[in-house]
PDB file of N, CA and C in Angstrom:
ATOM      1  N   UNK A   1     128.767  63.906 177.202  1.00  0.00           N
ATOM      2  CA  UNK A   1     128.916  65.326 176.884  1.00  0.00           C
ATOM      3  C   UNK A   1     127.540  65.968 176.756  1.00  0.00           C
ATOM      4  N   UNK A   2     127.416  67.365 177.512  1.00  0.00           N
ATOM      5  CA  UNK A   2     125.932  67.723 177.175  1.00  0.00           C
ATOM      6  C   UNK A   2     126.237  69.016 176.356  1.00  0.00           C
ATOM      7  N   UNK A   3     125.223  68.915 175.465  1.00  0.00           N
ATOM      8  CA  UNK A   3     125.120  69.657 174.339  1.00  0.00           C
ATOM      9  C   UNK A   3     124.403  70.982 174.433  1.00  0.00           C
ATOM     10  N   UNK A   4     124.769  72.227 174.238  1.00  0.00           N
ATOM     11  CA  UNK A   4     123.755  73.150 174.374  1.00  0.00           C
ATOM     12  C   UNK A   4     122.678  73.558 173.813  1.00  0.00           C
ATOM     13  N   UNK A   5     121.472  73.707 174.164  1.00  0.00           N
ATOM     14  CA  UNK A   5     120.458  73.495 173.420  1.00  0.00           C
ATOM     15  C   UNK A   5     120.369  75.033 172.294  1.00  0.00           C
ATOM     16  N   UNK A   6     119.190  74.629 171.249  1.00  0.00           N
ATOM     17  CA  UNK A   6     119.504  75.419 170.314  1.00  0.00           C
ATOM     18  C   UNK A   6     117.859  75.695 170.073  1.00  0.00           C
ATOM     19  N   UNK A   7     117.753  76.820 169.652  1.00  0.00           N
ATOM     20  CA  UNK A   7     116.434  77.236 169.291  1.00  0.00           C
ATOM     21  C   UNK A   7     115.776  76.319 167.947  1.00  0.00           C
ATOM     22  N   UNK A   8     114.667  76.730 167.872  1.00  0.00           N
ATOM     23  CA  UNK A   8     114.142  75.517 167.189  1.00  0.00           C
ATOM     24  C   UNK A   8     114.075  76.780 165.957  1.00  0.00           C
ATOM     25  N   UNK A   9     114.204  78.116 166.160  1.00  0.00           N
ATOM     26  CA  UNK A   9     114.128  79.322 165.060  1.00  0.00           C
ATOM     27  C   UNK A   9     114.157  80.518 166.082  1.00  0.00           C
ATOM     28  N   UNK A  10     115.224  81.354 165.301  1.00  0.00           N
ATOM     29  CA  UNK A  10     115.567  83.041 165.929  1.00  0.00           C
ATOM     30  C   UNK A  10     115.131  83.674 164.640  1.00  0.00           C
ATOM     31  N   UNK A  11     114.187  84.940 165.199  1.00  0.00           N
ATOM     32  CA  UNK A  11     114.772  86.053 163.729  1.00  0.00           C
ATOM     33  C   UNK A  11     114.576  87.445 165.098  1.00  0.00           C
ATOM     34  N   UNK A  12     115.745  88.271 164.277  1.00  0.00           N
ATOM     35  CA  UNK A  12     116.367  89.334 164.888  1.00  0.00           C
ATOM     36  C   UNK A  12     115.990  90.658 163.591  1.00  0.00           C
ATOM     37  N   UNK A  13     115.798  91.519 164.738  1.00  0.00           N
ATOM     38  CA  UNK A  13     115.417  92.628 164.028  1.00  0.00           C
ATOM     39  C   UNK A  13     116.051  94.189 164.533  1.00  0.00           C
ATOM     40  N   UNK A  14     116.712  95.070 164.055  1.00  0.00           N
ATOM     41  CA  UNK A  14     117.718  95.832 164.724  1.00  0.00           C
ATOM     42  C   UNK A  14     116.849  97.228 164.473  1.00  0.00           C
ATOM     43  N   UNK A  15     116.404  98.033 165.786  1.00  0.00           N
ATOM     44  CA  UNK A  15     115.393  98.864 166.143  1.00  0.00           C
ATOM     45  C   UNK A  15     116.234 100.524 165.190  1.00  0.00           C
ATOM     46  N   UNK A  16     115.168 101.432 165.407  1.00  0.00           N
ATOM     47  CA  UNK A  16     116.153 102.650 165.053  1.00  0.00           C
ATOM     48  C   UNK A  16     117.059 102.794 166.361  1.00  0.00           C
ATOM     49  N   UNK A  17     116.185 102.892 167.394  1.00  0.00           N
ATOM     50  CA  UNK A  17     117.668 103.085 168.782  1.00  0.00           C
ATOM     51  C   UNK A  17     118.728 102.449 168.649  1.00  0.00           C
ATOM     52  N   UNK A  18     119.149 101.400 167.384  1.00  0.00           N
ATOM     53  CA  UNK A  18     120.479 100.492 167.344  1.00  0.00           C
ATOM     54  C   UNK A  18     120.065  99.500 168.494  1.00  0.00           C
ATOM     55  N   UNK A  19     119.088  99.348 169.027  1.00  0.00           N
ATOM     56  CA  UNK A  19     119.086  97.833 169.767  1.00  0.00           C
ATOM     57  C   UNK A  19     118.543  96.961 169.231  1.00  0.00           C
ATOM     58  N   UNK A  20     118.626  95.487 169.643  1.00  0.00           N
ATOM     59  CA  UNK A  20     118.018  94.206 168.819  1.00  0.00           C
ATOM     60  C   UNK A  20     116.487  93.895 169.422  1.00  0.00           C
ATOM     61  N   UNK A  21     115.945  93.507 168.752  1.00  0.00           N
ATOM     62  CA  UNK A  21     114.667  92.575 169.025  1.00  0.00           C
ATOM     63  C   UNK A  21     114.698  91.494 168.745  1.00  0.00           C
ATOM     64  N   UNK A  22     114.703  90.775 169.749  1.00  0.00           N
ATOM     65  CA  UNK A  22     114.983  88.761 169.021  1.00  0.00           C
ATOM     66  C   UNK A  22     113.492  88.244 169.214  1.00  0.00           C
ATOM     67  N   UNK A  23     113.482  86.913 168.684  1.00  0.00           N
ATOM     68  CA  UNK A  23     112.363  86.369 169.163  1.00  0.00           C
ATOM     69  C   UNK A  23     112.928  84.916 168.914  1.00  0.00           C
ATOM     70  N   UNK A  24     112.931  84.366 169.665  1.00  0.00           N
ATOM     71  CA  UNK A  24     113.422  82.711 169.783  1.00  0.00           C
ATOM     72  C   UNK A  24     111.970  81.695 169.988  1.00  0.00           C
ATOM     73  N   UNK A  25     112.386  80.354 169.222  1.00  0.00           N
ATOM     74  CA  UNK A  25     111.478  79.521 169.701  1.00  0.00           C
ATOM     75  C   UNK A  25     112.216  78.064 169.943  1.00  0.00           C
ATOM     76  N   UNK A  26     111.913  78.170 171.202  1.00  0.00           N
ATOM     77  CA  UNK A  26     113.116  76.938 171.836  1.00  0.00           C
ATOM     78  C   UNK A  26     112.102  75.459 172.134  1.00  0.00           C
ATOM     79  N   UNK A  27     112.699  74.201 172.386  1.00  0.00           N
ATOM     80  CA  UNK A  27     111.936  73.257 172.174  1.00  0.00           C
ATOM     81  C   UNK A  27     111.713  73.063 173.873  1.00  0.00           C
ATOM     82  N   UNK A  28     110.429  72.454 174.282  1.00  0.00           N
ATOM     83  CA  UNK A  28     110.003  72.050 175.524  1.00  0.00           C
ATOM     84  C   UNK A  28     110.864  71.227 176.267  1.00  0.00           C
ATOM     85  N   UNK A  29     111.665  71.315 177.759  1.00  0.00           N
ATOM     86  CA  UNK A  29     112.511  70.613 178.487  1.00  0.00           C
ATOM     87  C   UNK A  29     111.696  68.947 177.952  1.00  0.00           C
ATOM     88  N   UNK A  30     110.643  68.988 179.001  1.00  0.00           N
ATOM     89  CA  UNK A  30     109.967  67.980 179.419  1.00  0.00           C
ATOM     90  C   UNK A  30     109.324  67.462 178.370  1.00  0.00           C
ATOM     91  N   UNK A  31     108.664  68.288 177.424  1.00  0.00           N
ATOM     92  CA  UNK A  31     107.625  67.568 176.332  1.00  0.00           C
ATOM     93  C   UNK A  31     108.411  68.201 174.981  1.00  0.00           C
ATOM     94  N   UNK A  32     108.790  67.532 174.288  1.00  0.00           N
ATOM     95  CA  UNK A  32     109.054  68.038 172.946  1.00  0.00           C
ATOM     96  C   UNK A  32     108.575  68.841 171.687  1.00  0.00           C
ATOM     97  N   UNK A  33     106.790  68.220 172.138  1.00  0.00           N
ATOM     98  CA  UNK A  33     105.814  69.060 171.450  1.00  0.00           C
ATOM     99  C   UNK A  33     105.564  70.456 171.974  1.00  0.00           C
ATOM    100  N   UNK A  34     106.312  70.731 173.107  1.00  0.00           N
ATOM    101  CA  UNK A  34     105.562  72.456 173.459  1.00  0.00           C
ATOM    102  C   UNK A  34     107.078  72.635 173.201  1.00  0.00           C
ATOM    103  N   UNK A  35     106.845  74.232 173.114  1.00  0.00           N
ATOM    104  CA  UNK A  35     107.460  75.199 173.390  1.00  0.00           C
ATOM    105  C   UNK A  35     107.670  76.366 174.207  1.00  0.00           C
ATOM    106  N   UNK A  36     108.874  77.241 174.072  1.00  0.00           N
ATOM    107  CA  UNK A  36     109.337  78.169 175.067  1.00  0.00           C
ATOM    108  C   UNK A  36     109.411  79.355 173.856  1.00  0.00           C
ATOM    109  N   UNK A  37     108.667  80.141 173.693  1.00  0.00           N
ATOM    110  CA  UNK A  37     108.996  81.515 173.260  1.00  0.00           C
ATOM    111  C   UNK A  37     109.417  82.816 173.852  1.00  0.00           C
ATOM    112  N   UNK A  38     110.586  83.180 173.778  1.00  0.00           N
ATOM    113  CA  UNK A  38     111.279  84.464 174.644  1.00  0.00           C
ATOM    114  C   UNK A  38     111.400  85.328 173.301  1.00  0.00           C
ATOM    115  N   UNK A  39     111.179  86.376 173.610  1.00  0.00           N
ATOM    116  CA  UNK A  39     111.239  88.237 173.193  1.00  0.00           C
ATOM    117  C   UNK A  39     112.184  88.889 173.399  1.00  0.00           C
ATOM    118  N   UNK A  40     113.280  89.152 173.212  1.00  0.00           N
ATOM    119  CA  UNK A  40     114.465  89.994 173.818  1.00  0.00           C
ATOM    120  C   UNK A  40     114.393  91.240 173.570  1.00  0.00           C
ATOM    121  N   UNK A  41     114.896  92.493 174.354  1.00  0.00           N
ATOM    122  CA  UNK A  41     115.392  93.537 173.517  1.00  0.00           C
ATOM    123  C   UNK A  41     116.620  94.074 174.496  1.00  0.00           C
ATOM    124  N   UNK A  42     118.119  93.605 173.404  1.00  0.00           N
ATOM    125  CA  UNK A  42     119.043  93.607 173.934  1.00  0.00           C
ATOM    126  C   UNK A  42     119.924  95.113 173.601  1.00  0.00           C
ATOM    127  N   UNK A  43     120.626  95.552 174.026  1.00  0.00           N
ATOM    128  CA  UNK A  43     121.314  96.985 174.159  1.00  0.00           C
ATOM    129  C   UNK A  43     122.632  96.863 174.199  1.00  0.00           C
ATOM    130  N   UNK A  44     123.300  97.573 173.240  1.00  0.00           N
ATOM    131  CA  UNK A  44     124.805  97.641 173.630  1.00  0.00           C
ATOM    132  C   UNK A  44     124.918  98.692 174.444  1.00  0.00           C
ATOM    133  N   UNK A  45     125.927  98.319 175.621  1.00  0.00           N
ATOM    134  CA  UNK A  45     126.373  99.459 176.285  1.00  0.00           C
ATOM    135  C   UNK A  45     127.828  99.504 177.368  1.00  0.00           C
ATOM    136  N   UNK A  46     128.908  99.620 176.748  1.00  0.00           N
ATOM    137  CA  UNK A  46     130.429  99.748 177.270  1.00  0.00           C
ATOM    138  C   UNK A  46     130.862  99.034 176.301  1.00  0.00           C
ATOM    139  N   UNK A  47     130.287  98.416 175.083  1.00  0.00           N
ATOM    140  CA  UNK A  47     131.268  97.580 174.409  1.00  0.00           C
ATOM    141  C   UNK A  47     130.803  96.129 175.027  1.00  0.00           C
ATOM    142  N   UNK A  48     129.669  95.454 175.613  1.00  0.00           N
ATOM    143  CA  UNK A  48     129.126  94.491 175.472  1.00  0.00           C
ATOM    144  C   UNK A  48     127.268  94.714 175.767  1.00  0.00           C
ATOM    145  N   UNK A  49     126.523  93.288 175.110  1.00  0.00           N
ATOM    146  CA  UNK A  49     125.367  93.677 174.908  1.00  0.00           C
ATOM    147  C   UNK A  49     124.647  93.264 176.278  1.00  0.00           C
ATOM    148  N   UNK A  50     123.313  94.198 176.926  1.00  0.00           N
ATOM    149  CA  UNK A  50     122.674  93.658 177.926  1.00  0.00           C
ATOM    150  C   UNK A  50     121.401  93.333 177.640  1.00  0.00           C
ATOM    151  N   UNK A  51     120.374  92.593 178.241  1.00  0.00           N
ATOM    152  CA  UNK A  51     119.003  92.772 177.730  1.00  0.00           C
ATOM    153  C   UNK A  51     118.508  93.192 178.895  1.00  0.00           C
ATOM    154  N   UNK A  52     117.580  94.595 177.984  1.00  0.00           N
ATOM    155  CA  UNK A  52     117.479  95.053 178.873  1.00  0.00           C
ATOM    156  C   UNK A  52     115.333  95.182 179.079  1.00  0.00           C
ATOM    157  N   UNK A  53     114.797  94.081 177.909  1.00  0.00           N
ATOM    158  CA  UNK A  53     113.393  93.497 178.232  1.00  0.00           C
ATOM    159  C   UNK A  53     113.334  92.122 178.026  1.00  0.00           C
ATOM    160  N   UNK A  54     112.742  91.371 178.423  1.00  0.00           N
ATOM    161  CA  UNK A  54     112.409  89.893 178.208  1.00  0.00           C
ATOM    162  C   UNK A  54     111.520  89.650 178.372  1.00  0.00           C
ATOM    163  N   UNK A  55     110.756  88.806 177.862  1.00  0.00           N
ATOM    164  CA  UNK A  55     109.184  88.177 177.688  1.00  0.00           C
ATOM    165  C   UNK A  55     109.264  86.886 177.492  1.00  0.00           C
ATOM    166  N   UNK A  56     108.886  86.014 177.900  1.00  0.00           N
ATOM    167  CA  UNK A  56     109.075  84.634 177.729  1.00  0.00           C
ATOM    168  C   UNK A  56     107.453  83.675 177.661  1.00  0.00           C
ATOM    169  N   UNK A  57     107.274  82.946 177.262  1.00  0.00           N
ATOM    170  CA  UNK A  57     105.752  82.114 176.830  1.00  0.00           C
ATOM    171  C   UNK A  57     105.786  81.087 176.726  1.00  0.00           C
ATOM    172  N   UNK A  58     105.126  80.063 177.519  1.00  0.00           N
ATOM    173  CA  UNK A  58     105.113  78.802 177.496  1.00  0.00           C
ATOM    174  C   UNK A  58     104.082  77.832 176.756  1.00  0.00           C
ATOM    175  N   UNK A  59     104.082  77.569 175.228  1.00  0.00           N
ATOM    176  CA  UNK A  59     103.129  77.092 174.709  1.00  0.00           C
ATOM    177  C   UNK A  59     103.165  75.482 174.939  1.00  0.00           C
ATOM    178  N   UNK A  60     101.880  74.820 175.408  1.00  0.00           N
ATOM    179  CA  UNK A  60     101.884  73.207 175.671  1.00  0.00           C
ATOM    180  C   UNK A  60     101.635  72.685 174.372  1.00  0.00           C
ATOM    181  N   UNK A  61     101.646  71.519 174.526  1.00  0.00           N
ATOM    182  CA  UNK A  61     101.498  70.471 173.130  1.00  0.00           C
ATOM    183  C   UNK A  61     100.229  70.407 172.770  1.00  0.00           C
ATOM    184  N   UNK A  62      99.274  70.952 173.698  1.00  0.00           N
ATOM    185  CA  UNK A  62      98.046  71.405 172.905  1.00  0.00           C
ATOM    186  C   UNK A  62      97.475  72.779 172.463  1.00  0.00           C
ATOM    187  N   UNK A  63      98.730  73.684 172.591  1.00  0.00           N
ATOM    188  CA  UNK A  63      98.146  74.859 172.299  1.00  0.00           C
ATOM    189  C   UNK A  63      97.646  76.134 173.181  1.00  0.00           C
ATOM    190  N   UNK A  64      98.003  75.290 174.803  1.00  0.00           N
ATOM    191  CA  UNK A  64      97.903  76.569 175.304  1.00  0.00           C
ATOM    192  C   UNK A  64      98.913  77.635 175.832  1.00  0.00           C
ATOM    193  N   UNK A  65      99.197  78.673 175.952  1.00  0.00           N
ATOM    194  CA  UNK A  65     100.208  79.596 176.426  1.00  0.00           C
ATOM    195  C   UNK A  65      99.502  79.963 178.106  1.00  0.00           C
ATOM    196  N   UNK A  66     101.035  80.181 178.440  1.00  0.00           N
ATOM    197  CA  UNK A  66     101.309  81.138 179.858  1.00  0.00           C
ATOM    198  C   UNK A  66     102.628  81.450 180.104  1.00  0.00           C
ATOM    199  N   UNK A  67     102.183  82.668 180.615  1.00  0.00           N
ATOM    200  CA  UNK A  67     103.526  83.661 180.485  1.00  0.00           C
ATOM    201  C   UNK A  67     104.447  83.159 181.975  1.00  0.00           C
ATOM    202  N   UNK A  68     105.615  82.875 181.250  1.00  0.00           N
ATOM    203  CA  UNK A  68     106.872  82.107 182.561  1.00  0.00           C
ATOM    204  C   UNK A  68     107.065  83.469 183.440  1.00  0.00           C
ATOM    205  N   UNK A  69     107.356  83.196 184.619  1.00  0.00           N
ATOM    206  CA  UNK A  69     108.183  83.817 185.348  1.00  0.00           C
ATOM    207  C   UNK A  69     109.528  84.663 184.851  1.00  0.00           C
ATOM    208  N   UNK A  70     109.941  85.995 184.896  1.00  0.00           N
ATOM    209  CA  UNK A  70     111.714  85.769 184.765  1.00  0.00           C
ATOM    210  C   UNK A  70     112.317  85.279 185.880  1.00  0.00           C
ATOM    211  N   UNK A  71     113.453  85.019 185.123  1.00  0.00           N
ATOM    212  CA  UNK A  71     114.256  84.170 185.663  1.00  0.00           C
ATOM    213  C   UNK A  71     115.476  84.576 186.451  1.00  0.00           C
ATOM    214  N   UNK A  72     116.124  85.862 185.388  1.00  0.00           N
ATOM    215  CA  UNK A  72     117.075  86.756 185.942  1.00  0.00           C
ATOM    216  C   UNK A  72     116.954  88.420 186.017  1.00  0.00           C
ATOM    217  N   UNK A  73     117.672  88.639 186.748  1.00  0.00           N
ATOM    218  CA  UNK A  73     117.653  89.845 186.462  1.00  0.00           C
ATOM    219  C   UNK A  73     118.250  90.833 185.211  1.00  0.00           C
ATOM    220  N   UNK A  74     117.391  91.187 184.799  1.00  0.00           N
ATOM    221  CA  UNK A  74     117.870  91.979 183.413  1.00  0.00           C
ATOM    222  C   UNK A  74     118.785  93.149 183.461  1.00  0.00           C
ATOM    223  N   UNK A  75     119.296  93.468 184.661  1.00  0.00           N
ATOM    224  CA  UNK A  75     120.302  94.675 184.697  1.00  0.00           C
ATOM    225  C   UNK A  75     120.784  94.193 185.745  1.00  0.00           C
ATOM    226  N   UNK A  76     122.316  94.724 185.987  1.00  0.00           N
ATOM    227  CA  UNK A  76     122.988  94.392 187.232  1.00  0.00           C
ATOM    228  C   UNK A  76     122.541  95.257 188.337  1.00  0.00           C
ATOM    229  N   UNK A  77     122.613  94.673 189.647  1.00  0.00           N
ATOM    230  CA  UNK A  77     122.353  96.014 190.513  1.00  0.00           C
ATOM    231  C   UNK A  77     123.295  97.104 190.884  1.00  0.00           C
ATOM    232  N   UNK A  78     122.532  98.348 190.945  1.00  0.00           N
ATOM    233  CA  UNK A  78     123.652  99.370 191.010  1.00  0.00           C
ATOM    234  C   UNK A  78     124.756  98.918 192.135  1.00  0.00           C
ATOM    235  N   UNK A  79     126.210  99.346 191.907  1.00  0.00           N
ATOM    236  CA  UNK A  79     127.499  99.047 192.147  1.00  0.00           C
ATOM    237  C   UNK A  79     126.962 100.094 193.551  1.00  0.00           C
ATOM    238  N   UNK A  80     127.316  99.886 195.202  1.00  0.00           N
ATOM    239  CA  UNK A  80     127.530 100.437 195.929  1.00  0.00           C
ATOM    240  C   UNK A  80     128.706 100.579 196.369  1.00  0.00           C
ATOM    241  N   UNK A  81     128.735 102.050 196.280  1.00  0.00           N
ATOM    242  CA  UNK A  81     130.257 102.568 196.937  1.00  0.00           C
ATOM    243  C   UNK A  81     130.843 102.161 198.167  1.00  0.00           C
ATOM    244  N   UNK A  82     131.668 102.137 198.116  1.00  0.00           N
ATOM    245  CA  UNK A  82     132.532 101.305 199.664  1.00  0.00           C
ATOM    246  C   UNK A  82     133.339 102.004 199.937  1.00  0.00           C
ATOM    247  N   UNK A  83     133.087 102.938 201.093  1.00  0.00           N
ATOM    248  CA  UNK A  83     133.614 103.752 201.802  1.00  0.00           C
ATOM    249  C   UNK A  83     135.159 103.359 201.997  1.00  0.00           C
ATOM    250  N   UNK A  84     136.415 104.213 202.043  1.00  0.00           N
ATOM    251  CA  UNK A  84     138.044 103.998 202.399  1.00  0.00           C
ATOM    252  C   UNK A  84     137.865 103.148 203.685  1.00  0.00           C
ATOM    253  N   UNK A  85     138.419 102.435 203.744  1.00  0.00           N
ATOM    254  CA  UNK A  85     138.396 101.466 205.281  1.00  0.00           C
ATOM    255  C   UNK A  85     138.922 103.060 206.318  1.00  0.00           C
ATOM    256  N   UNK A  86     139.877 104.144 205.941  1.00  0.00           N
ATOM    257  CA  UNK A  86     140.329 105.195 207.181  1.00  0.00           C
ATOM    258  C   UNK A  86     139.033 106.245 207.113  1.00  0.00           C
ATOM    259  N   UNK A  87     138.290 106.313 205.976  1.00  0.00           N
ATOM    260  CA  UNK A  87     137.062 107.494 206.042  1.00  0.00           C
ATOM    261  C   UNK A  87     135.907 107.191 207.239  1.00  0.00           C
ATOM    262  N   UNK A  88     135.896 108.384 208.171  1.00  0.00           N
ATOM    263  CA  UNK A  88     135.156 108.199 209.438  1.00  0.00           C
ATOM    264  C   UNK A  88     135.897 107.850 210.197  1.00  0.00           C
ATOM    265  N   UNK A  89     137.211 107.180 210.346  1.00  0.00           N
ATOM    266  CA  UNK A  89     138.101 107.221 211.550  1.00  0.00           C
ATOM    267  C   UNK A  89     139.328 108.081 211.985  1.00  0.00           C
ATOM    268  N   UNK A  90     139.072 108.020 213.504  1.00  0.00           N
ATOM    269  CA  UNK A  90     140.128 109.222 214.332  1.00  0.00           C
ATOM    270  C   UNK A  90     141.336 109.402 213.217  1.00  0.00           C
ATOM    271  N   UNK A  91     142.212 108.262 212.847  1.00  0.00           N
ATOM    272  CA  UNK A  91     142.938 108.071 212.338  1.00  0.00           C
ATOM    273  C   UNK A  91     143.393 108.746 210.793  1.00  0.00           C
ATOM    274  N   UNK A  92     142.197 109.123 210.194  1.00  0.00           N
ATOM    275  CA  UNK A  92     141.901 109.640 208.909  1.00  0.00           C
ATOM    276  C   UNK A  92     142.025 111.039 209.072  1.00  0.00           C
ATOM    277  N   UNK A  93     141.775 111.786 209.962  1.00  0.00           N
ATOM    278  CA  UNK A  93     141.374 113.184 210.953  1.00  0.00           C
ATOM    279  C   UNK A  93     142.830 113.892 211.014  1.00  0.00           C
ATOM    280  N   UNK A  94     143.354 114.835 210.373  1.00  0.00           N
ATOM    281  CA  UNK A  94     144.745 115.294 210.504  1.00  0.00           C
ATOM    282  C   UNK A  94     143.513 117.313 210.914  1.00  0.00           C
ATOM    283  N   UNK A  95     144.390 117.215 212.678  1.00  0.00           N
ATOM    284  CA  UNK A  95     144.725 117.868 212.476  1.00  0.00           C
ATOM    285  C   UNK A  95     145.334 119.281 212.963  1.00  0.00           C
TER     286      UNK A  95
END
């Protein structure tokens, strides 16, 4: 069974805009002694939360940092409209 991993410490802080600021410190895949520090600032919006900044930091077992790559995308991409399969055809045309 694999277990989901767990931060090694969160503290959350709730902005005046009503959004969160997290800050996590998660333990190193590969080395146990480093760490992964991520920054959130997550947003409610429809009735579930998105994040909508992330910062992430890779500290080694001796102390040095570099800033990770993201990973995902922090917003969905805008929804493109999809034309009626009859809009633009003869068929659609009354007249």
């Amino acid at each position: 069974m694999i277990s989901k991993s767990q931060p090694k410490a969160r503290f959350s802080n709730r902005l005046a805009s009503g959004d969160f600021l997290t800050l996590a410190v998660w333990p190193g895949r590969k080395d146990p002694k480093a760490e992964v520090l991520t920054i959130q600032i997550r947003h409610s919006s429809g009735g579930s939360w998105e994040t909508i900044g992330r910062l992430a930091v890779y500290r080694t077992a001796d102390g040095a940092y570099s800033l990770l790559p993201e990973r995902l995308p922090l917003k969905k991409p805008p929804e493109v409209e999809v034309p009626d399969e009859n809009e633009g055809s003869e068929d659609a045309l009354e007249t």
